[in-house]
N, C-alpha and C. Protein backbone atom coordinates (compact mmCIF):
# COMPACT_ATOMS: atom_id res chain seq x y z
N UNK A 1 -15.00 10.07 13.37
CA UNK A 1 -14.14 8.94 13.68
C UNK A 1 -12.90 9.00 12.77
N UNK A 2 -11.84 8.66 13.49
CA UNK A 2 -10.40 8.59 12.48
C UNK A 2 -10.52 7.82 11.59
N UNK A 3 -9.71 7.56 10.29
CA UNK A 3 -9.80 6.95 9.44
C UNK A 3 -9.38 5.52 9.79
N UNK A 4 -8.19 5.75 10.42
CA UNK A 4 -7.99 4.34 10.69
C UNK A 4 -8.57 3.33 11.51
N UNK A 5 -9.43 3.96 12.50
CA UNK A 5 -10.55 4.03 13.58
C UNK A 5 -11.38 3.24 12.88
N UNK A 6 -12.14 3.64 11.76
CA UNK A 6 -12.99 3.58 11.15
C UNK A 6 -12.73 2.27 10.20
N UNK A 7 -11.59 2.15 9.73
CA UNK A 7 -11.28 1.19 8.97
C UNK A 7 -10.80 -0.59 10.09
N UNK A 8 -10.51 -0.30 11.08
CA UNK A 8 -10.47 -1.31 12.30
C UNK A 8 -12.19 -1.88 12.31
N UNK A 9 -13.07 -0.57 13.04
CA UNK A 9 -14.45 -1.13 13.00
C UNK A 9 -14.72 -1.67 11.83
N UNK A 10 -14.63 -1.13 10.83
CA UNK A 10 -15.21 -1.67 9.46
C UNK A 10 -14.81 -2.94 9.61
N UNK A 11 -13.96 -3.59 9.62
CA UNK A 11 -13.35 -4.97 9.46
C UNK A 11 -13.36 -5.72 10.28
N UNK A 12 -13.82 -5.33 11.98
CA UNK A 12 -14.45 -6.26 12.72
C UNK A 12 -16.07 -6.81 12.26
N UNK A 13 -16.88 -5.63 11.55
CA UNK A 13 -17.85 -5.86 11.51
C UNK A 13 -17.80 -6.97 10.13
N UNK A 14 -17.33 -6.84 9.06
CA UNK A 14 -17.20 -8.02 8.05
C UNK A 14 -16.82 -9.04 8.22
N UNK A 15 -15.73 -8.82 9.41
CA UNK A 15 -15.35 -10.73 10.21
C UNK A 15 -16.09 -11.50 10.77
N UNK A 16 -17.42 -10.64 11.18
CA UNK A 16 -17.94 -11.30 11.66
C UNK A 16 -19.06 -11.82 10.91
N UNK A 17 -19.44 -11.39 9.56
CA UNK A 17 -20.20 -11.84 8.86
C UNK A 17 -20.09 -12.98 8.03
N UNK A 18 -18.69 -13.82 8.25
CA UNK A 18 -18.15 -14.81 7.61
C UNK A 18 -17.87 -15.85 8.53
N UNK A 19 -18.44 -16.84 7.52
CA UNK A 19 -17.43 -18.16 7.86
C UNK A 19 -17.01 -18.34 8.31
N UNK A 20 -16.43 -19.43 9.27
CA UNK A 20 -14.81 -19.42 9.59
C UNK A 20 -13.78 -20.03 8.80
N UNK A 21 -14.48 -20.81 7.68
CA UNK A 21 -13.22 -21.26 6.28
C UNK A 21 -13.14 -20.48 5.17
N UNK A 22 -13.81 -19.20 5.71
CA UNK A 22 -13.51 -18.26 4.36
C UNK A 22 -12.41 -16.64 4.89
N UNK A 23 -11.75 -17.91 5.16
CA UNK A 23 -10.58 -16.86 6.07
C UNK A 23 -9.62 -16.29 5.12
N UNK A 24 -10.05 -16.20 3.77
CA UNK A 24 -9.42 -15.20 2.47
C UNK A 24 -10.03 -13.81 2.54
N UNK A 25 -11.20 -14.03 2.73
CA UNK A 25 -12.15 -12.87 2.98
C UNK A 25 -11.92 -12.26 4.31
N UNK A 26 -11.10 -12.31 5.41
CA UNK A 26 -11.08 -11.64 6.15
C UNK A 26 -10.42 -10.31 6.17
N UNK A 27 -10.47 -9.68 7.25
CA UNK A 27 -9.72 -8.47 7.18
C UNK A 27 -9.20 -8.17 8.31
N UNK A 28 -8.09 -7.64 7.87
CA UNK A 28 -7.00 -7.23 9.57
C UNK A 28 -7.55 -6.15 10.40
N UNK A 29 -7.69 -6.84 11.42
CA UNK A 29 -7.98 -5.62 12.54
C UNK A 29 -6.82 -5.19 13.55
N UNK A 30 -5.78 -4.88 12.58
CA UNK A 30 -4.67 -4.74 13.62
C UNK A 30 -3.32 -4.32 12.47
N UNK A 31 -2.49 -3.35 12.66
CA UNK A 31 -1.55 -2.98 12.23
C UNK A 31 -1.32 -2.40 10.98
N UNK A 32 -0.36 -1.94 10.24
CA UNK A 32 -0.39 -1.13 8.96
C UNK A 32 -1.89 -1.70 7.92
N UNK A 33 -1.91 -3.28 7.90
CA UNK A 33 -3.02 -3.03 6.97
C UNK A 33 -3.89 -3.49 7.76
N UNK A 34 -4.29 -2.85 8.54
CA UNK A 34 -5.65 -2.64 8.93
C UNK A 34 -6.96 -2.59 8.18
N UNK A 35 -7.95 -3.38 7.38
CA UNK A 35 -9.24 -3.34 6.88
C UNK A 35 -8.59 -3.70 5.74
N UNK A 36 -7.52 -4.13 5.36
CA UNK A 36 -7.07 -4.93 3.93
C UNK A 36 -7.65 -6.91 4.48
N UNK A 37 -7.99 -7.50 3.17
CA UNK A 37 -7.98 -8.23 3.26
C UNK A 37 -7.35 -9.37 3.23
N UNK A 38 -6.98 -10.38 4.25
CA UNK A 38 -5.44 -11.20 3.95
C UNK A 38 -5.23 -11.34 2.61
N UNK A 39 -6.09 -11.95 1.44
CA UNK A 39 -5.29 -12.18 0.23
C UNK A 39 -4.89 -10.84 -0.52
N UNK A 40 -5.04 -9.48 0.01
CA UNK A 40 -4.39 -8.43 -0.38
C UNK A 40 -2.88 -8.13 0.38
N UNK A 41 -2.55 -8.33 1.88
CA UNK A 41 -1.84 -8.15 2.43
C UNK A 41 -0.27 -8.81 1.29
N UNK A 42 0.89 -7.82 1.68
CA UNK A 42 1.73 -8.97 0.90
C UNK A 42 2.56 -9.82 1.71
N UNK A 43 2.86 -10.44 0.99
CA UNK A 43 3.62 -12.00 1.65
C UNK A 43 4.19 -11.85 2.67
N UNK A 44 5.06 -10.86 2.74
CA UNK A 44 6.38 -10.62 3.77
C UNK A 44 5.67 -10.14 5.54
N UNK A 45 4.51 -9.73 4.73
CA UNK A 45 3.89 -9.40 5.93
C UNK A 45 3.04 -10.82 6.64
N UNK A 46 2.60 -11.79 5.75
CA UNK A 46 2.06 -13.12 6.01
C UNK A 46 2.92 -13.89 7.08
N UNK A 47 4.17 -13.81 6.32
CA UNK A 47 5.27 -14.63 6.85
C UNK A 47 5.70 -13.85 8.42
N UNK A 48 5.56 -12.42 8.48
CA UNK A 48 5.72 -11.98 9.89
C UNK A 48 4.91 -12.30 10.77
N UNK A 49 3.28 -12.46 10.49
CA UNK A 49 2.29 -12.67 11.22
C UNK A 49 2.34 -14.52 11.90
N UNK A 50 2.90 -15.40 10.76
CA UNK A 50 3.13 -16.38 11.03
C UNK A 50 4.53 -16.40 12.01
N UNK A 51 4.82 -15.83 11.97
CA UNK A 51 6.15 -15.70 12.93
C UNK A 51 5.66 -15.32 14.54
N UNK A 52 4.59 -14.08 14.44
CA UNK A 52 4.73 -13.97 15.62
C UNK A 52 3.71 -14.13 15.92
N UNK A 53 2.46 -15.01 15.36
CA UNK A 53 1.02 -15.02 16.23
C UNK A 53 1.24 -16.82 16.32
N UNK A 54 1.91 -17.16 17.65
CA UNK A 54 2.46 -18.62 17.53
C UNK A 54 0.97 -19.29 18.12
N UNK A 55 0.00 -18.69 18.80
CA UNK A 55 -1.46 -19.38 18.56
C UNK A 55 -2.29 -18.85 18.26
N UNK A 56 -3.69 -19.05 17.92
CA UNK A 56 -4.90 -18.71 17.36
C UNK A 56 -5.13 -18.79 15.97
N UNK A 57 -6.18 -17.60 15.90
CA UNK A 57 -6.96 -18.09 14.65
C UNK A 57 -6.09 -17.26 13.40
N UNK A 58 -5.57 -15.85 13.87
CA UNK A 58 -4.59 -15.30 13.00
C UNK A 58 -3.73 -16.14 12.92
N UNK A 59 -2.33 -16.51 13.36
CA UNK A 59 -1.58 -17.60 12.88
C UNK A 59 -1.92 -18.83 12.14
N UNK A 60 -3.73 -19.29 12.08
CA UNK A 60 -3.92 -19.97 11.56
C UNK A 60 -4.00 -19.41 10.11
N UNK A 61 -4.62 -18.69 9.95
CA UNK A 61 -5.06 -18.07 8.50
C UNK A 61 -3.98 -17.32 8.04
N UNK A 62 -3.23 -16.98 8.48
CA UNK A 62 -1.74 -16.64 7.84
C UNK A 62 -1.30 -17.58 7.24
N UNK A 63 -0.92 -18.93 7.99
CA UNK A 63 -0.45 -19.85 7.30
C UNK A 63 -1.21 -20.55 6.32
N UNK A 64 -2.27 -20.79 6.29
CA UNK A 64 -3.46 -21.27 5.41
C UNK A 64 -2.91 -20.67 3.86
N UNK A 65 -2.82 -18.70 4.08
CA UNK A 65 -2.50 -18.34 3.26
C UNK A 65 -1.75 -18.09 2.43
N UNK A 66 -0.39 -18.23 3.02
CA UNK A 66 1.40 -18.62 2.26
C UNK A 66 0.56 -20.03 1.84
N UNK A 67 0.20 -21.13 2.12
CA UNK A 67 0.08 -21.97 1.33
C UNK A 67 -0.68 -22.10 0.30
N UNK A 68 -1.99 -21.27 0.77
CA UNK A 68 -2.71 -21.04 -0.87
C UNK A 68 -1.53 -20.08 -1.49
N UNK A 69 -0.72 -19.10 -1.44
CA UNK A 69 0.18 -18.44 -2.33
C UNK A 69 1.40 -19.30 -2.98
N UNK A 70 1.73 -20.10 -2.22
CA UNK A 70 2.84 -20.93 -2.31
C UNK A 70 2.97 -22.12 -2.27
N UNK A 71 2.98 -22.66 -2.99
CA UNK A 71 2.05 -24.42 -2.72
C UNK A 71 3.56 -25.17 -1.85
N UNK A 72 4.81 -24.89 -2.09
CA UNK A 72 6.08 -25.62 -1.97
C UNK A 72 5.85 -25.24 -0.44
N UNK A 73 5.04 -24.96 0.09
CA UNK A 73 4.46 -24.44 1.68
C UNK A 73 3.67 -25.63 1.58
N UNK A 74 2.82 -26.43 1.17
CA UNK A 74 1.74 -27.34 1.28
C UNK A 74 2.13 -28.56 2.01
N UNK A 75 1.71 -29.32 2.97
CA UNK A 75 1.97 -30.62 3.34
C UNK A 75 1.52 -31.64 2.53
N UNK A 76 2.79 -32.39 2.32
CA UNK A 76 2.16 -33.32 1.44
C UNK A 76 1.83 -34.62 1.76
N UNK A 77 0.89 -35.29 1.26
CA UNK A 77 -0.15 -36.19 1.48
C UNK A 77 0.99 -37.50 1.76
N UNK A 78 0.72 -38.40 2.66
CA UNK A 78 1.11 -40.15 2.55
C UNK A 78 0.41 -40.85 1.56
């Protein structure tokens, strides 16, 4: 199996062994970082994913995650 092949499966199979609020621990199954885990991915790449995954669960956890990185991202409370 290709490496990168291999690193896609790998990271479907750990997504699925989690949570769904432990969406730090996940891992990309899709594009340069493929089998990195979002809080490894860097920012610029967060901020693209939030750009272009305008529904689901990736756009959710992208943004989740600029805000755990960046709090001036946080909604703030009434």
């Amino acid at each position: 199996m290709k490496p990168k092949l291999k690193s896609k499966v790998e990271a479907r199979i750990w997504n699925k062994s989690l949570a769904k609020d432990e969406y730090t621990q996940r891992r990309l199954t899709f594009g340069m970082w493929a089998g990195k885990m979002i809080k490894e991915v860097p920012i610029s790449y967060i901020k693209w994913g939030i750009l272009n995954f305008k529904d689901g669960a990736w756009a959710e956890m992208f943004a989740r995650e600029l805000q755990r990185r960046e709090p001036k991202y946080r909604k703030l409370k009434a």
